[in-house]
PDB file of N, CA and C in Angstrom:
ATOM      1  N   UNK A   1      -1.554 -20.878 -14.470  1.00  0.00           N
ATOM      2  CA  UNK A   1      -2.411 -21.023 -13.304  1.00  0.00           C
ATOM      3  C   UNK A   1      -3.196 -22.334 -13.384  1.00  0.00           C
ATOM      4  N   UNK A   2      -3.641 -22.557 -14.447  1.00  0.00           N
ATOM      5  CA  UNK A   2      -3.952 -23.990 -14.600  1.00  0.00           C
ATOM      6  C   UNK A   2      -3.509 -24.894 -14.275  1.00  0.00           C
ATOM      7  N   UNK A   3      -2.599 -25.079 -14.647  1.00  0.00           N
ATOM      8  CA  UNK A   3      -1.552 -25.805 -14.343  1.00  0.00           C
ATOM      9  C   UNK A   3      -1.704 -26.438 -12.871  1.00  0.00           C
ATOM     10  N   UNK A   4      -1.101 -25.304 -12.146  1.00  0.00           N
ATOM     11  CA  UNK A   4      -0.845 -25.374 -10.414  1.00  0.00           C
ATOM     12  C   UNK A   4      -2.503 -26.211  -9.671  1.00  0.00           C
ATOM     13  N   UNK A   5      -3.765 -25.370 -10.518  1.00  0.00           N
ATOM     14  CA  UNK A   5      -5.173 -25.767  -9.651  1.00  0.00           C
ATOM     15  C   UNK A   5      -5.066 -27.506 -10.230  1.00  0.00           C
ATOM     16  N   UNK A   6      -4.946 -27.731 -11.262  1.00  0.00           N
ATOM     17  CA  UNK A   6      -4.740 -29.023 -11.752  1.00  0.00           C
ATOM     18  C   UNK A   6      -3.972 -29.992 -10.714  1.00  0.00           C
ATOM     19  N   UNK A   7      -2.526 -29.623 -10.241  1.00  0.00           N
ATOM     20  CA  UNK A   7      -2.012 -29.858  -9.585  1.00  0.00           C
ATOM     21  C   UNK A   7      -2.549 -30.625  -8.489  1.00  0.00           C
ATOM     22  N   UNK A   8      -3.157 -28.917  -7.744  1.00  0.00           N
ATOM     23  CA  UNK A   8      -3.522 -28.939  -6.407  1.00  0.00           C
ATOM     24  C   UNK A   8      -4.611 -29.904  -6.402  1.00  0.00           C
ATOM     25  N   UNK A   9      -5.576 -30.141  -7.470  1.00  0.00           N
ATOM     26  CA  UNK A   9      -6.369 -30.914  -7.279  1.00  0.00           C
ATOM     27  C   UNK A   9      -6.190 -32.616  -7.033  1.00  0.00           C
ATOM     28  N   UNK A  10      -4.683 -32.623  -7.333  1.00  0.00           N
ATOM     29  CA  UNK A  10      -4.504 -34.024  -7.468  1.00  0.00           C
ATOM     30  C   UNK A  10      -4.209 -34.124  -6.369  1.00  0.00           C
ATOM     31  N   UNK A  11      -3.736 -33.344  -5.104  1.00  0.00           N
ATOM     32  CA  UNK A  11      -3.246 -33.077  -3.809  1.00  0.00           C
ATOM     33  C   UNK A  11      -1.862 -32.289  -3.520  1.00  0.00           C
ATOM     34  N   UNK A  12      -1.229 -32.095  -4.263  1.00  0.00           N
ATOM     35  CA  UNK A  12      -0.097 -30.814  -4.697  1.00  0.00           C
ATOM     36  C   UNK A  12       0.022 -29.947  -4.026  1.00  0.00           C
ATOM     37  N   UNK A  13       0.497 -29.808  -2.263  1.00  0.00           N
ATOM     38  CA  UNK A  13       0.678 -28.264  -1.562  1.00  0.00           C
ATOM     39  C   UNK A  13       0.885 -27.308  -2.128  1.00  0.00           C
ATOM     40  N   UNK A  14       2.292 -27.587  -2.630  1.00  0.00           N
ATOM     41  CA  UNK A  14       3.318 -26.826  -3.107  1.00  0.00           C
ATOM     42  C   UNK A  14       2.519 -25.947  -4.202  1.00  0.00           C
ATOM     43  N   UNK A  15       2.086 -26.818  -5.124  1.00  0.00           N
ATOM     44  CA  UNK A  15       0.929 -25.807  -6.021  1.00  0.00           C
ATOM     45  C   UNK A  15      -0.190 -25.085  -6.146  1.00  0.00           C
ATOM     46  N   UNK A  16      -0.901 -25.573  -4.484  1.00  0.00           N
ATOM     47  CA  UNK A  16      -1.613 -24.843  -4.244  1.00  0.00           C
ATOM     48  C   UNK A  16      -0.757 -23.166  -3.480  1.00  0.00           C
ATOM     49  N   UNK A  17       0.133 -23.491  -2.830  1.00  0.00           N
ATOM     50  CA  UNK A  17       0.595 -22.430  -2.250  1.00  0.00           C
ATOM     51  C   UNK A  17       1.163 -21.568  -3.581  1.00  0.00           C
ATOM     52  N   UNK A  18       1.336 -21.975  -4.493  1.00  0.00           N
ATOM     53  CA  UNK A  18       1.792 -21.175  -5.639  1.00  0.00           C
ATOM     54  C   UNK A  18       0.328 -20.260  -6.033  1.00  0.00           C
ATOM     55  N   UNK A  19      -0.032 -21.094  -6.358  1.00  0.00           N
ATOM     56  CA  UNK A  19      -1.713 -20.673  -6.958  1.00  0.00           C
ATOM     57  C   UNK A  19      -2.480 -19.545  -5.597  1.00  0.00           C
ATOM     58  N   UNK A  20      -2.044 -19.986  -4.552  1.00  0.00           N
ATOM     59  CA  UNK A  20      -2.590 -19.038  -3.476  1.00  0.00           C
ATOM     60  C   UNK A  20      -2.149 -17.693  -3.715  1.00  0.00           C
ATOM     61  N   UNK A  21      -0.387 -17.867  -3.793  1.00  0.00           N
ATOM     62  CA  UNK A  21       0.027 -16.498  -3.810  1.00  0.00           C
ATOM     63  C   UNK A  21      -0.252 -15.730  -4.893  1.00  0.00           C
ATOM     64  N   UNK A  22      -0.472 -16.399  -6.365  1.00  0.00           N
ATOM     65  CA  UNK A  22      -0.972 -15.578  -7.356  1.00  0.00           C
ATOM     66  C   UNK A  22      -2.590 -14.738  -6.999  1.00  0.00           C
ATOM     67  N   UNK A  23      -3.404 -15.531  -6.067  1.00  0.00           N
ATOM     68  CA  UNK A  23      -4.553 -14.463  -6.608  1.00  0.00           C
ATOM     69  C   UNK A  23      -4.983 -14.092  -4.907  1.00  0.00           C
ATOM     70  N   UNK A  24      -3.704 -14.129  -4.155  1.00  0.00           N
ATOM     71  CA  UNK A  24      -4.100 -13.265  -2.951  1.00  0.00           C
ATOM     72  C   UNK A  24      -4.060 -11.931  -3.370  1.00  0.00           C
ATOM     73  N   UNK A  25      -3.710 -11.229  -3.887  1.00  0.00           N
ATOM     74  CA  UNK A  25      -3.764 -10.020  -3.809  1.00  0.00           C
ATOM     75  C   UNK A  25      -4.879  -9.414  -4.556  1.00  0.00           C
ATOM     76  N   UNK A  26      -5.996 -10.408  -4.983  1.00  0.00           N
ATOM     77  CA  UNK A  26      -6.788  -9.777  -5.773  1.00  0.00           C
ATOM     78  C   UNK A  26      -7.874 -10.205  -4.481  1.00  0.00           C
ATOM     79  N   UNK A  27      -7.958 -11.216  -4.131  1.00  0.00           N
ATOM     80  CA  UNK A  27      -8.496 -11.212  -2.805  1.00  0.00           C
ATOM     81  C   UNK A  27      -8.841 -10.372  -1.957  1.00  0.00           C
ATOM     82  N   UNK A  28      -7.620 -10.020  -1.192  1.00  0.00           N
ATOM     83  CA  UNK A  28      -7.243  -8.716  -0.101  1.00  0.00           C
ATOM     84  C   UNK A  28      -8.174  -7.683  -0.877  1.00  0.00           C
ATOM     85  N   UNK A  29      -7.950  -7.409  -2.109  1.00  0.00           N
ATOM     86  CA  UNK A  29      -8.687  -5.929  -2.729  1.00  0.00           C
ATOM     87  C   UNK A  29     -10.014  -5.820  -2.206  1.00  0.00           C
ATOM     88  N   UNK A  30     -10.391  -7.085  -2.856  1.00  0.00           N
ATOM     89  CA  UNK A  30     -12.097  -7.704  -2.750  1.00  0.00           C
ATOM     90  C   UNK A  30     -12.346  -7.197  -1.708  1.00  0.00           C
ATOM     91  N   UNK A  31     -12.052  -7.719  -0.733  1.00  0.00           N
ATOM     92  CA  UNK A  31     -12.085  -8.069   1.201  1.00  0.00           C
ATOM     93  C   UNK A  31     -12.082  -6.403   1.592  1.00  0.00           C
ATOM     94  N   UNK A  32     -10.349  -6.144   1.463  1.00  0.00           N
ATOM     95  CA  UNK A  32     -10.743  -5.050   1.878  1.00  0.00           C
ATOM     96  C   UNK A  32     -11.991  -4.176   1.502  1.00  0.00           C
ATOM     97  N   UNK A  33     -12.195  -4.301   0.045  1.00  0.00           N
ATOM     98  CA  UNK A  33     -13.320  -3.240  -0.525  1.00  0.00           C
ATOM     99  C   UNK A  33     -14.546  -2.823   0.589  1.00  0.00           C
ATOM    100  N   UNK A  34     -14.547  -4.687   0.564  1.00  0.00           N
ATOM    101  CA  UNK A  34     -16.178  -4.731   1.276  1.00  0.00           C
ATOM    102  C   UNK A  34     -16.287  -4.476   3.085  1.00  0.00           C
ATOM    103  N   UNK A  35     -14.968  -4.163   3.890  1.00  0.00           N
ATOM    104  CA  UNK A  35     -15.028  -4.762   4.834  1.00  0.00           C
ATOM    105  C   UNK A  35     -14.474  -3.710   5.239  1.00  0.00           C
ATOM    106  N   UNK A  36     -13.387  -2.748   4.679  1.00  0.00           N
ATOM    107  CA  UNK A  36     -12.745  -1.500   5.513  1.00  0.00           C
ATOM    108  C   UNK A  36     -12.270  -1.847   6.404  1.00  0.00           C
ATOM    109  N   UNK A  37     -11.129  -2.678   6.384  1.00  0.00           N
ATOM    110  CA  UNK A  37     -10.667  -3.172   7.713  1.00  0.00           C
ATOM    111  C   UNK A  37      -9.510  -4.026   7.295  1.00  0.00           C
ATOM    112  N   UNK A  38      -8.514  -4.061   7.123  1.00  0.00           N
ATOM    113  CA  UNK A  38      -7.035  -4.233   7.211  1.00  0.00           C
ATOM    114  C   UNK A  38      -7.503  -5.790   7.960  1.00  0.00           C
ATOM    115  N   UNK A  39      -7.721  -5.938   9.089  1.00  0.00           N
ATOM    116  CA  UNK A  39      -7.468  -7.399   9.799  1.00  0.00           C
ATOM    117  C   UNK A  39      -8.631  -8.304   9.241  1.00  0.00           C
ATOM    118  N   UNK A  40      -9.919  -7.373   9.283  1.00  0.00           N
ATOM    119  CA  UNK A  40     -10.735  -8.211   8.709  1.00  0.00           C
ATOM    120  C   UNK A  40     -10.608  -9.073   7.085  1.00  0.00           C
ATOM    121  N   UNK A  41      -9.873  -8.230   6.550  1.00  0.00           N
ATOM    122  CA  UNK A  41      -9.557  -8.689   4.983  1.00  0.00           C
ATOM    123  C   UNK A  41      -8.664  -9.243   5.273  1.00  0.00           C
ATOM    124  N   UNK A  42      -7.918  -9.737   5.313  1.00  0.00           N
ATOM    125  CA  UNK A  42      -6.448 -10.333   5.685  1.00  0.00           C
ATOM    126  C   UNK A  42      -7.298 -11.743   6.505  1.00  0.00           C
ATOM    127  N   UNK A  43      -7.877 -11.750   7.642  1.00  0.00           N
ATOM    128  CA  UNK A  43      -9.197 -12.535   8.107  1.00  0.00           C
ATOM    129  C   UNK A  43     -10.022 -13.602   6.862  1.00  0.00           C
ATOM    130  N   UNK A  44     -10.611 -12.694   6.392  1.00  0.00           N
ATOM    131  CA  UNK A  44     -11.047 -13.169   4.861  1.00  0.00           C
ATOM    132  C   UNK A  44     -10.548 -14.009   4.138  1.00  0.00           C
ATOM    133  N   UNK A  45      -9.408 -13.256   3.573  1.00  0.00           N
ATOM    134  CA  UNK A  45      -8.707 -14.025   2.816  1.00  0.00           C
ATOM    135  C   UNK A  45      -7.934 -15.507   3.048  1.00  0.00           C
ATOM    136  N   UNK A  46      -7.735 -15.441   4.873  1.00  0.00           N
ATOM    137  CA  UNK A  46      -7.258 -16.744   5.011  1.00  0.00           C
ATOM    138  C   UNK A  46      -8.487 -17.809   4.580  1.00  0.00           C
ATOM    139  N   UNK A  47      -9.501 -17.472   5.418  1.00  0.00           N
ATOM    140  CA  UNK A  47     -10.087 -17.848   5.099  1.00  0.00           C
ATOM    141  C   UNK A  47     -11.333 -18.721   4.387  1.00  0.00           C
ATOM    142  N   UNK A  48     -10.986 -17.688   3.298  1.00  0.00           N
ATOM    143  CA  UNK A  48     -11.250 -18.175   1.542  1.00  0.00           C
ATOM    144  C   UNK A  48     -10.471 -18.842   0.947  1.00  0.00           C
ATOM    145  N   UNK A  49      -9.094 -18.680   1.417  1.00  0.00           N
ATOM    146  CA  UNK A  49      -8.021 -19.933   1.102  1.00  0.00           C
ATOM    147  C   UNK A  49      -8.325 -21.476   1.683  1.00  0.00           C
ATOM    148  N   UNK A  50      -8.157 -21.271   2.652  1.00  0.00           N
ATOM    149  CA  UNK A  50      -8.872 -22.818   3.593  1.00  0.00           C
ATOM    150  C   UNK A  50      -9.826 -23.442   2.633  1.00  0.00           C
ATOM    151  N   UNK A  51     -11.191 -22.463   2.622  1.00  0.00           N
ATOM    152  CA  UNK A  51     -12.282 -22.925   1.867  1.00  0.00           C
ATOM    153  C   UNK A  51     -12.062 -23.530   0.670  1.00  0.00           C
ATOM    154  N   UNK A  52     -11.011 -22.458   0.162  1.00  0.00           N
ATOM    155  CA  UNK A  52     -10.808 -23.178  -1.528  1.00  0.00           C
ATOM    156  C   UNK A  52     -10.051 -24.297  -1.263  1.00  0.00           C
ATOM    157  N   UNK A  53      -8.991 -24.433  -0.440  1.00  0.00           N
ATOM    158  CA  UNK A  53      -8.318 -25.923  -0.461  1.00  0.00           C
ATOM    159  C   UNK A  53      -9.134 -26.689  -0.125  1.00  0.00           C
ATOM    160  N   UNK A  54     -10.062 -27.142   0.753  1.00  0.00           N
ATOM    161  CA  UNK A  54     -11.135 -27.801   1.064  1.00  0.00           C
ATOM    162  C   UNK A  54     -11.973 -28.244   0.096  1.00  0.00           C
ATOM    163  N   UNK A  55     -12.217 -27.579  -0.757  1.00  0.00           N
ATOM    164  CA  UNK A  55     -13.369 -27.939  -1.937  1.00  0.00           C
ATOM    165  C   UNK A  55     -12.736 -27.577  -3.218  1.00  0.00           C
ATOM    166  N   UNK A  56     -11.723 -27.470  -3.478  1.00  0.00           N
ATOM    167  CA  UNK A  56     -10.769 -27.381  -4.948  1.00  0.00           C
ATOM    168  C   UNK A  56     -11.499 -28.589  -5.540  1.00  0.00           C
ATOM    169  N   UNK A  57     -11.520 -29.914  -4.978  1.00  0.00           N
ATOM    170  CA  UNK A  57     -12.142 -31.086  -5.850  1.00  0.00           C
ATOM    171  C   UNK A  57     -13.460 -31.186  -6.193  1.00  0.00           C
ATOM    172  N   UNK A  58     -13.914 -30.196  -5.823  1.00  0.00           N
ATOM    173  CA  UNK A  58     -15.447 -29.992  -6.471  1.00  0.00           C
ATOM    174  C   UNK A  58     -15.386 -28.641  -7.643  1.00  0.00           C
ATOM    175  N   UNK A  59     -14.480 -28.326  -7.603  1.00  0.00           N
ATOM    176  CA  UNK A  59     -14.135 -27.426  -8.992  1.00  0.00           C
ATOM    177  C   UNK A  59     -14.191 -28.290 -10.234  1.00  0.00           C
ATOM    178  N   UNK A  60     -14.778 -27.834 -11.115  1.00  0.00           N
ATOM    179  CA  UNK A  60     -14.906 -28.753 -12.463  1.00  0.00           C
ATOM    180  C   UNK A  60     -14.145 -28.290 -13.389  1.00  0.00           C
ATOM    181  N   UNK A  61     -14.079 -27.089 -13.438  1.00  0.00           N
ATOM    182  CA  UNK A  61     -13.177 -26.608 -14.408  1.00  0.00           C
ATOM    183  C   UNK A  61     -12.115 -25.591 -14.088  1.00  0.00           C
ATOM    184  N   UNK A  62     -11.111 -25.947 -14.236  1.00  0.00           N
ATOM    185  CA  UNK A  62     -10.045 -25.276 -13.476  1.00  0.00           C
ATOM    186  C   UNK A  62      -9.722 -23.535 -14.193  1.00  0.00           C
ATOM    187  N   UNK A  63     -10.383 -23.479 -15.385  1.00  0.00           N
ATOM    188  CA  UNK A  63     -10.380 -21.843 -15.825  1.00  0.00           C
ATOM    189  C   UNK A  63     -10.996 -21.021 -15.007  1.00  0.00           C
ATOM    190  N   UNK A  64     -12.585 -21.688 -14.288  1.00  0.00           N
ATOM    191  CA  UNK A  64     -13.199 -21.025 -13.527  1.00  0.00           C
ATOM    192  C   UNK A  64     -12.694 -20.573 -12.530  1.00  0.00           C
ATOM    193  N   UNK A  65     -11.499 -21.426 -11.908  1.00  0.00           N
ATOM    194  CA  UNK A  65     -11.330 -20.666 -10.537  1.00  0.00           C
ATOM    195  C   UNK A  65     -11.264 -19.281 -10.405  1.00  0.00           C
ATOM    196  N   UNK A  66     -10.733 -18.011 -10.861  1.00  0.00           N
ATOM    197  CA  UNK A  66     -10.625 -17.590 -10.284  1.00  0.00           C
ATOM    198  C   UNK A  66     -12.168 -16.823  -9.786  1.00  0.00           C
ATOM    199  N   UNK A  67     -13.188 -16.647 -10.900  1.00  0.00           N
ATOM    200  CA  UNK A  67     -14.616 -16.578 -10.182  1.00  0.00           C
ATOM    201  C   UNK A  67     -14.809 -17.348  -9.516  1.00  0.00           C
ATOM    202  N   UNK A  68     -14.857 -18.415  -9.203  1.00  0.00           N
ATOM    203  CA  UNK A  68     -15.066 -19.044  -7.858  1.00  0.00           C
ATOM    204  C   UNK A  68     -14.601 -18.929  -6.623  1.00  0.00           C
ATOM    205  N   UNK A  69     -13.247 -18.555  -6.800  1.00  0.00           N
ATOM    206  CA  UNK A  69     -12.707 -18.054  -5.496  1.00  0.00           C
ATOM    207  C   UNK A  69     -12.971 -16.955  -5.033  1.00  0.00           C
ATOM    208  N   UNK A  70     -13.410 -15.890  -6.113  1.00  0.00           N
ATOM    209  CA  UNK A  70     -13.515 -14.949  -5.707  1.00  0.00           C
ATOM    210  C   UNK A  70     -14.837 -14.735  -4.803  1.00  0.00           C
ATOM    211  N   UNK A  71     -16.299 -15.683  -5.638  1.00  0.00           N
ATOM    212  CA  UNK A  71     -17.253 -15.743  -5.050  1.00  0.00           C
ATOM    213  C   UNK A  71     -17.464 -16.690  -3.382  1.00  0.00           C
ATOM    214  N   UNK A  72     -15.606 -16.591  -3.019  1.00  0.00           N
ATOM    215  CA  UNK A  72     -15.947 -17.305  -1.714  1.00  0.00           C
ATOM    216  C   UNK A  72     -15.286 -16.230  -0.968  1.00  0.00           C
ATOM    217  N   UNK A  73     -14.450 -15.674  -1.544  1.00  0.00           N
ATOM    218  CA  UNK A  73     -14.045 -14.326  -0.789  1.00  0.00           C
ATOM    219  C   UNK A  73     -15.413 -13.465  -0.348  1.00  0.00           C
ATOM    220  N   UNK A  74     -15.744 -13.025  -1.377  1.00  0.00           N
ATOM    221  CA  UNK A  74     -17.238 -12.241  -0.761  1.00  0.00           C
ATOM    222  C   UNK A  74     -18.101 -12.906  -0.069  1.00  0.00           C
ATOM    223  N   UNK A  75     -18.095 -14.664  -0.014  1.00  0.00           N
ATOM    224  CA  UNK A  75     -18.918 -15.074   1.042  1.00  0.00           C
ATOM    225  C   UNK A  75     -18.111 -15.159   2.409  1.00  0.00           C
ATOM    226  N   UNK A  76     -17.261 -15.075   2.431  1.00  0.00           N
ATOM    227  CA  UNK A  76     -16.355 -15.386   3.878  1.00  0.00           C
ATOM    228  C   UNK A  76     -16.535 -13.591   4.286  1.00  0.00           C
ATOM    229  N   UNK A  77     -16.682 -12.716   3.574  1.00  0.00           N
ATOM    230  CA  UNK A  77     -16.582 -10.840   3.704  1.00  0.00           C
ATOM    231  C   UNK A  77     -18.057 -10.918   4.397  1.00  0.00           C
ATOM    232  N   UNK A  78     -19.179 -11.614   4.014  1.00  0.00           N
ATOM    233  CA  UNK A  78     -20.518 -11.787   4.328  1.00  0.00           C
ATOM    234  C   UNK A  78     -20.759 -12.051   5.647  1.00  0.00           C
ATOM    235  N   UNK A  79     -19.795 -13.204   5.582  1.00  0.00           N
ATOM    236  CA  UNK A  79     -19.798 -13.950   7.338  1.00  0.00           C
ATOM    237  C   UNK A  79     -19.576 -13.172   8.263  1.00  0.00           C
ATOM    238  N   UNK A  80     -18.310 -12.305   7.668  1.00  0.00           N
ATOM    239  CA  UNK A  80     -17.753 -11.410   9.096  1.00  0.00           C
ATOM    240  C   UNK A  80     -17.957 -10.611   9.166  1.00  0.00           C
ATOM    241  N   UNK A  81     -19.023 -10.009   8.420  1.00  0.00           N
ATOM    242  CA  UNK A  81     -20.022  -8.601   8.509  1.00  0.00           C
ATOM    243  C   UNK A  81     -21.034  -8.752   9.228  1.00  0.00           C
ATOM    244  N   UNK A  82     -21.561  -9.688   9.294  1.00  0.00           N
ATOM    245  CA  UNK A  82     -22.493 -10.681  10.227  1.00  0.00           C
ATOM    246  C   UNK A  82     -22.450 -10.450  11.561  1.00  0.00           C
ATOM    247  N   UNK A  83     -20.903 -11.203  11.779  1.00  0.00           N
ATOM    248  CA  UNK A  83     -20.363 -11.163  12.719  1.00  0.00           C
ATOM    249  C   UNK A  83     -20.335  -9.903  13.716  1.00  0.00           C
ATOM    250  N   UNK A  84     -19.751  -8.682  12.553  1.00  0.00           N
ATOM    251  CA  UNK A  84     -19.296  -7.279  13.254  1.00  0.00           C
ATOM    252  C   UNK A  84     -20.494  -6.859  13.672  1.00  0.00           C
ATOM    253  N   UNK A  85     -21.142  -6.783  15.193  1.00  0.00           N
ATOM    254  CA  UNK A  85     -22.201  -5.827  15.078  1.00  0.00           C
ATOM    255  C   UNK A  85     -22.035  -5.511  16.694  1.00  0.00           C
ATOM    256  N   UNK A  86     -21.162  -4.520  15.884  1.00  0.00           N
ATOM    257  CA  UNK A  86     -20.492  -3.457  17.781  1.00  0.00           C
ATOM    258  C   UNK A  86     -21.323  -2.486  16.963  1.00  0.00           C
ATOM    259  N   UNK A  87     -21.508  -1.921  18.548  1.00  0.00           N
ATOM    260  CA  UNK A  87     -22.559  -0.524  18.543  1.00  0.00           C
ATOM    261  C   UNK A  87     -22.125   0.553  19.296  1.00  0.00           C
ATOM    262  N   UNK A  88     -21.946   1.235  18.321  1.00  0.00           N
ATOM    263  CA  UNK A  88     -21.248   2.800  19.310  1.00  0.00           C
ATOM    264  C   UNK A  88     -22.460   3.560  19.410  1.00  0.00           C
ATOM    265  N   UNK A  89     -22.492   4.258  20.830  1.00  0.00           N
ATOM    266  CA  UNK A  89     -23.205   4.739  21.275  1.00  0.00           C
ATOM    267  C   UNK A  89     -22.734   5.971  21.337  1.00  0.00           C
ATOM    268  N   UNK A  90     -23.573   7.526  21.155  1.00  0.00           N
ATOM    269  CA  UNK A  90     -22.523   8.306  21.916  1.00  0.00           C
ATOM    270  C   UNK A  90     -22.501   8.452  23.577  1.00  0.00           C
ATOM    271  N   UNK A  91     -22.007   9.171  23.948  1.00  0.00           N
ATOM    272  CA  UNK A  91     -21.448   9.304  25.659  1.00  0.00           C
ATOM    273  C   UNK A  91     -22.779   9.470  26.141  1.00  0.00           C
ATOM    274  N   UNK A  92     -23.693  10.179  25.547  1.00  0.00           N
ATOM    275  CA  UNK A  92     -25.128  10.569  26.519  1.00  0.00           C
ATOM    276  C   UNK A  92     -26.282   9.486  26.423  1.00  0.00           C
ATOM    277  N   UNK A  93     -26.108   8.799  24.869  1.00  0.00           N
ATOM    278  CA  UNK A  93     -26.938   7.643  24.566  1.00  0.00           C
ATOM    279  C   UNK A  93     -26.516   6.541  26.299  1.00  0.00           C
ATOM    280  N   UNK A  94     -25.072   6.860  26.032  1.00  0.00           N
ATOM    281  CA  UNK A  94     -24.675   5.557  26.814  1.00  0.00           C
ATOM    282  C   UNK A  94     -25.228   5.651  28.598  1.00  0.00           C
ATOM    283  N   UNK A  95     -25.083   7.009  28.911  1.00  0.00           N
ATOM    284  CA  UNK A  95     -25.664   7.267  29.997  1.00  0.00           C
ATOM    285  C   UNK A  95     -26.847   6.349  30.497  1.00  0.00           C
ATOM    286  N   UNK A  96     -27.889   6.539  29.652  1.00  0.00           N
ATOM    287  CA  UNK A  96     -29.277   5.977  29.714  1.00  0.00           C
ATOM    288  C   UNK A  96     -29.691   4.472  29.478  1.00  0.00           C
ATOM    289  N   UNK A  97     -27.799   3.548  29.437  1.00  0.00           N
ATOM    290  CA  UNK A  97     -27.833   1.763  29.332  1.00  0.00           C
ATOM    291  C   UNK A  97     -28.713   1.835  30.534  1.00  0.00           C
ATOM    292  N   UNK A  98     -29.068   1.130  30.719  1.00  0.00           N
ATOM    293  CA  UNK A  98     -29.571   0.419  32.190  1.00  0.00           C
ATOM    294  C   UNK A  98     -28.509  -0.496  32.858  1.00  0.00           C
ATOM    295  N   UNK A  99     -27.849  -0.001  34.098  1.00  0.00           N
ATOM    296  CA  UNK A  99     -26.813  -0.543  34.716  1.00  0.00           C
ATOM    297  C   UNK A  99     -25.323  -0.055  34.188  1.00  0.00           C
ATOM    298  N   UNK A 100     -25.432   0.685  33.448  1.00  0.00           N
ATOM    299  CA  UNK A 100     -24.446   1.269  33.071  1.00  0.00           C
ATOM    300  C   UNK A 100     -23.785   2.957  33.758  1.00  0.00           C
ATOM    301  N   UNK A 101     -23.281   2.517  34.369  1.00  0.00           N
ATOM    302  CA  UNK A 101     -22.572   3.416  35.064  1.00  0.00           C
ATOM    303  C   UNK A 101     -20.832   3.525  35.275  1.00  0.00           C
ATOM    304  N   UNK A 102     -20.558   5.006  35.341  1.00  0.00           N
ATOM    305  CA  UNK A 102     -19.586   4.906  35.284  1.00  0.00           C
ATOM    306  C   UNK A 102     -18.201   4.387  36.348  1.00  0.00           C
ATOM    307  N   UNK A 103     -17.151   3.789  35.835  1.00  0.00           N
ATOM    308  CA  UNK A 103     -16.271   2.971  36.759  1.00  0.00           C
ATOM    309  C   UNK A 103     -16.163   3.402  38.046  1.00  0.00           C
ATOM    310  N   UNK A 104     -16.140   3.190  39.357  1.00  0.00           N
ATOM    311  CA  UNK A 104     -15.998   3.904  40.436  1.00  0.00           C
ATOM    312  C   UNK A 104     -14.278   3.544  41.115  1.00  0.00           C
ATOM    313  N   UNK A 105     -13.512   4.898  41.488  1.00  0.00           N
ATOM    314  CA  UNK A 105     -12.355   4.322  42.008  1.00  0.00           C
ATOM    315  C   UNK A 105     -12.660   4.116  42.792  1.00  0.00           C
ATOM    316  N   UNK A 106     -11.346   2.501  43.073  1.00  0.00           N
ATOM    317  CA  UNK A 106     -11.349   1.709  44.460  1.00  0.00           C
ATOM    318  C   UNK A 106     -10.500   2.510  45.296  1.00  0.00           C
TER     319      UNK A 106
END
């Protein structure tokens, strides 16, 4: 694995896409863990990939990656938890929206 981040750091696709596929699946786990959500983790994980190709050259030591990546997975899981803030109401709460009424047929 060294190897490949070494690589990638020099500008190496090919080795980053190697190095991607080794620790996506520890990713997805992460993601999913925190997020319960199949699209959202999968979401994530692209993600956190982008991010890491983006800033691989500010990695200093290439053993670290995989804590580092991981600590961008849980920040990209952060973002889109953020993000998620649908509100289910139940049916009688919803009654009492203001302007909320139900569809009328045309």
């Amino acid at each position: 694995m060294q190897q490949w981040i070494e690589q990638a750091q020099q500008g190496d696709a090919e080795a980053f896409r190697e190095l991607s596929g080794h620790v996506r699946g520890m990713a997805y786990v992460v993601a999913y863990d925190m997020l319960s959500d199949v699209q959202l983790a999968e979401d994530a994980v692209q993600e956190a990939l982008l991010e890491a190709y983006m800033n691989l050259g500010s990695l200093q030591e290439p053993a670290a990656f995989p804590g580092w990546f991981k600590t961008i997975v849980v920040r990209q899981c952060h973002r889109l938890l953020r993000r998620k803030t649908e509100t289910i109401l139940p049916l009688e709460a919803a009654e009492q929206v203001p302007g909320a009424s139900p569809a009328q047929p045309r």
